[in-house]
C-alpha atoms as a PDB file:
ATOM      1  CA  UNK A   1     -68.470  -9.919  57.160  1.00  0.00           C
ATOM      2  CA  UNK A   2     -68.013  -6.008  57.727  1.00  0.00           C
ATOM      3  CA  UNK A   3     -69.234  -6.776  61.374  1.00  0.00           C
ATOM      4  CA  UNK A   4     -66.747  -8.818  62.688  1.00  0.00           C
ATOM      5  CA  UNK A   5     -63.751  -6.467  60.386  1.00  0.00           C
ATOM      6  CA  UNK A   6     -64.805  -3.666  62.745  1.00  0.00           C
ATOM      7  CA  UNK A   7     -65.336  -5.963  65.638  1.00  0.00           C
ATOM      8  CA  UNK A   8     -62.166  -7.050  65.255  1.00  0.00           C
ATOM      9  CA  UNK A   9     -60.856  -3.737  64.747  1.00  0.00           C
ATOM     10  CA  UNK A  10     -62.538  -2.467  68.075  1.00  0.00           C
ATOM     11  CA  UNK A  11     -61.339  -5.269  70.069  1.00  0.00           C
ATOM     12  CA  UNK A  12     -57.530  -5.137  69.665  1.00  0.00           C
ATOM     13  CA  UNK A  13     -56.724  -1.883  70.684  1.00  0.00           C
ATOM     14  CA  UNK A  14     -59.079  -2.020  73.544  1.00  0.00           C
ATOM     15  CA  UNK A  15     -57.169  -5.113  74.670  1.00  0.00           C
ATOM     16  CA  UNK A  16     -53.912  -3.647  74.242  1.00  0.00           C
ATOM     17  CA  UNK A  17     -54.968  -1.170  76.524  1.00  0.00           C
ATOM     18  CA  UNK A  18     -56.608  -3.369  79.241  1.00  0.00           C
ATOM     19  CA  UNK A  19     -52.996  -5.498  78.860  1.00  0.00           C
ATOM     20  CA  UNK A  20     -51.015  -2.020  79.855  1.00  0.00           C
ATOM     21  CA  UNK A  21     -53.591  -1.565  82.665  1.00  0.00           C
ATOM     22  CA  UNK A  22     -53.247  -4.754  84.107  1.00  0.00           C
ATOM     23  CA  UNK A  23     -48.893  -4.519  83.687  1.00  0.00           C
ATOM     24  CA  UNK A  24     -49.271  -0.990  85.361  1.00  0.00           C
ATOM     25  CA  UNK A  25     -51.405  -1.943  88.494  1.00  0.00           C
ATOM     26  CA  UNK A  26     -49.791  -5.266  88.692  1.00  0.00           C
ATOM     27  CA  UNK A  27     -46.809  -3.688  89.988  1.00  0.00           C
ATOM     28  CA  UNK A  28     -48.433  -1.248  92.396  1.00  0.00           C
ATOM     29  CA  UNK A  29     -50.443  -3.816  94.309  1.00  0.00           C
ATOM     30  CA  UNK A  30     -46.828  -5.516  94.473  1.00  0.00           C
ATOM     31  CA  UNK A  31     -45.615  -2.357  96.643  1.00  0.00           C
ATOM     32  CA  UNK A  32     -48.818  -2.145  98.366  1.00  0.00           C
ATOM     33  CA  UNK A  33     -48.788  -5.620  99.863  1.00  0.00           C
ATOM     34  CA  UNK A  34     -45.124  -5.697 100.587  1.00  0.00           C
ATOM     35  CA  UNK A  35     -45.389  -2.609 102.809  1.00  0.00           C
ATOM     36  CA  UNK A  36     -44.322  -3.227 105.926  1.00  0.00           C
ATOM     37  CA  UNK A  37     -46.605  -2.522 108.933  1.00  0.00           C
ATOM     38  CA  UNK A  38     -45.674  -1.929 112.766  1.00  0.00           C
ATOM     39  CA  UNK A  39     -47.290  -4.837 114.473  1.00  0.00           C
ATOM     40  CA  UNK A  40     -46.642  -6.026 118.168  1.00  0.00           C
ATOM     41  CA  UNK A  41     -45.310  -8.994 119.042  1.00  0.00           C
ATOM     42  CA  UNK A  42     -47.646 -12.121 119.386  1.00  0.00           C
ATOM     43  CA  UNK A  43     -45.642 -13.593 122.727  1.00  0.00           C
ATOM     44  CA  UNK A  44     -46.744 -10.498 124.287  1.00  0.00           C
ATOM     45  CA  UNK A  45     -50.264 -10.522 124.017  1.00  0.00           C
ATOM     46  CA  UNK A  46     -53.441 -12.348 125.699  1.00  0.00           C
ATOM     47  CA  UNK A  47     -53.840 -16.108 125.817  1.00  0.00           C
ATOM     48  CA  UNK A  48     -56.856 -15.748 123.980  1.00  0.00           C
ATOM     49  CA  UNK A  49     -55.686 -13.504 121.211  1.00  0.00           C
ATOM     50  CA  UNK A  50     -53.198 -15.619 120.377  1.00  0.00           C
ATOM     51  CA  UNK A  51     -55.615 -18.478 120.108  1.00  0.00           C
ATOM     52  CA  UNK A  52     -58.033 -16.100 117.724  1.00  0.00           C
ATOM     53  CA  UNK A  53     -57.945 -16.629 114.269  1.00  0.00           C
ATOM     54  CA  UNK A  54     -55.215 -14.745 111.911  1.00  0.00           C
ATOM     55  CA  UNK A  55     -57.478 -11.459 110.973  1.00  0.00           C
ATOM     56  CA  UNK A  56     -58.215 -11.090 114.810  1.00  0.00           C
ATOM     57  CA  UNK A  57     -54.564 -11.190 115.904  1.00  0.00           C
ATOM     58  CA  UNK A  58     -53.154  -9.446 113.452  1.00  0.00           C
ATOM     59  CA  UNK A  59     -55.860  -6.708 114.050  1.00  0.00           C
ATOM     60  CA  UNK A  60     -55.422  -6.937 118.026  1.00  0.00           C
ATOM     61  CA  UNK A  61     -51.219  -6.875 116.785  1.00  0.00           C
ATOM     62  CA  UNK A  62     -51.584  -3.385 115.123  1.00  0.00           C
ATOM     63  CA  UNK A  63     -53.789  -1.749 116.976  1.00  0.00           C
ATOM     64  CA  UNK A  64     -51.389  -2.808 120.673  1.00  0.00           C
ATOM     65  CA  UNK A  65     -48.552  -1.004 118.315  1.00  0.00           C
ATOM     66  CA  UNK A  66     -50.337   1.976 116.930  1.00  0.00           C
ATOM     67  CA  UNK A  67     -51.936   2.904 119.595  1.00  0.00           C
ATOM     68  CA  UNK A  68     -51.493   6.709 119.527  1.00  0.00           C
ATOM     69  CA  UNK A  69     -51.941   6.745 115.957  1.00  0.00           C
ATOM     70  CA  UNK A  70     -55.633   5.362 116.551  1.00  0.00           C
ATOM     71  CA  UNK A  71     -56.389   7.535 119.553  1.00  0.00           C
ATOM     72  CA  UNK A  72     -55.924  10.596 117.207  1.00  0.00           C
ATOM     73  CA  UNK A  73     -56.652   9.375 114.109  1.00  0.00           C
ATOM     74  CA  UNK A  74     -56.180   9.902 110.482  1.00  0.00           C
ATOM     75  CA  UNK A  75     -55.620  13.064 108.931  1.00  0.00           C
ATOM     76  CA  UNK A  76     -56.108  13.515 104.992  1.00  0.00           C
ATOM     77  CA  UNK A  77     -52.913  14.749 103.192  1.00  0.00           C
ATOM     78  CA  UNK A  78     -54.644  17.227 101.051  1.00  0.00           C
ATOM     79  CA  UNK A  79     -57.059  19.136 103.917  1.00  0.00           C
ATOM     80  CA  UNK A  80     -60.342  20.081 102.670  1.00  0.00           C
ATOM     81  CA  UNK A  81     -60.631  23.901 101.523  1.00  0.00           C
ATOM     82  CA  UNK A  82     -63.334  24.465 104.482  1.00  0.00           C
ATOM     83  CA  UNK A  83     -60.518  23.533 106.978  1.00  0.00           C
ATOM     84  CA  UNK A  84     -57.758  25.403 104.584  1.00  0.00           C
ATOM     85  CA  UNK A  85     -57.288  28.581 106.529  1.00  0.00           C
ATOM     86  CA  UNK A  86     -54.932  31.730 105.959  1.00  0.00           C
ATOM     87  CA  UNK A  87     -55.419  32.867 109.935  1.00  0.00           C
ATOM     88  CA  UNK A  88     -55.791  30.034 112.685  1.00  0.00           C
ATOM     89  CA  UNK A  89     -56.417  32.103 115.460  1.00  0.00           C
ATOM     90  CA  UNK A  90     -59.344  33.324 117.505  1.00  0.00           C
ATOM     91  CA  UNK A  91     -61.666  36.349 116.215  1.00  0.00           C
ATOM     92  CA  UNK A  92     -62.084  38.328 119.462  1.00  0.00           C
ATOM     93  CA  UNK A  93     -64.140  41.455 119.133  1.00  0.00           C
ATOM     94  CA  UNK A  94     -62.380  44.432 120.064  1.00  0.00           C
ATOM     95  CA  UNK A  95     -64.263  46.673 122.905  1.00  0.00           C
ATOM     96  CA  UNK A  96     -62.726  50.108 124.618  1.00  0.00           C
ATOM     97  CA  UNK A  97     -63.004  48.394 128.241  1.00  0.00           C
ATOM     98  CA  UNK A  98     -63.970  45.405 129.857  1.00  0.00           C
ATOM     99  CA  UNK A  99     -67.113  46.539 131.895  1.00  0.00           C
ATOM    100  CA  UNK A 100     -68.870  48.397 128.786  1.00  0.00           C
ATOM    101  CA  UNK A 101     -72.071  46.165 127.671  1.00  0.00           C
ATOM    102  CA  UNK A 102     -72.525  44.479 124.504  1.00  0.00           C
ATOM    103  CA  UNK A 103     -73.641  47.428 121.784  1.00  0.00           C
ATOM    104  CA  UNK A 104     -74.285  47.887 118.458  1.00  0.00           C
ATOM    105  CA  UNK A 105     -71.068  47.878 116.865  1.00  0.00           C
ATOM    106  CA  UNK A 106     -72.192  51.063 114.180  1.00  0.00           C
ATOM    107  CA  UNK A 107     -73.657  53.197 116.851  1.00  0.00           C
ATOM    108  CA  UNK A 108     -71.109  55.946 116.959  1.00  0.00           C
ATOM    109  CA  UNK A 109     -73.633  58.618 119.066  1.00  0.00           C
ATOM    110  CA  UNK A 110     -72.714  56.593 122.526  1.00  0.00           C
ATOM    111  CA  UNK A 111     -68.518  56.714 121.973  1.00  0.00           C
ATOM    112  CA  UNK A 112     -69.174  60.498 121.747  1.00  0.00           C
ATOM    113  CA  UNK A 113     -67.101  60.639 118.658  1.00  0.00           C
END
């Protein structure tokens, strides 16, 4: 009898919670499959695609519309810290003239310093 009070007493909060859960991403996936995506239209493309099945058309549909969006692809929001940079530019190594050969950077002797 003291197993199924705690049982019991286990179970309802637990689904309580799984109730919210479902309530919360219920209405998300709402959003997520009313989104509205640029697709070209279907009298404009290939006999055959328009004979395809639904997945193939509407895939052939999208990618006709987003074409330069596919060509360059997709960029994450939040960038990686290895591609997080304070200084985009080019490290060039600084040299007194053109036609002086690659040296040892520390070897002061040969600047006649």
């Amino acid at each position: 009898m003291n197993r199924s009070r705690y049982s019991s007493l286990y179970t309802w909060p637990f689904a309580a919670l799984s109730v919210f859960i479902m309530g919360c991403v219920g209405g998300s996936m709402e959003d997520a499959s009313s989104a509205h995506l640029q697709m070209a239209p279907i009298d404009e493309m290939p006999l055959e695609v328009q004979r395809a099945p639904v997945a193939v058309r509407q895939a052939y549909q999208f990618a006709v519309a987003n074409a330069v969006l596919l060509r360059q692809g997709f960029e994450f929001e939040d960038r990686r810290s290895a591609e997080q940079r304070r200084v985009d530019r080019e490290k060039r190594v600084l040299r007194s003239r053109p036609d002086k050969q690659d040296q040892a950077v520390l070897h002061v002797a040969q600047d006649g310093i």
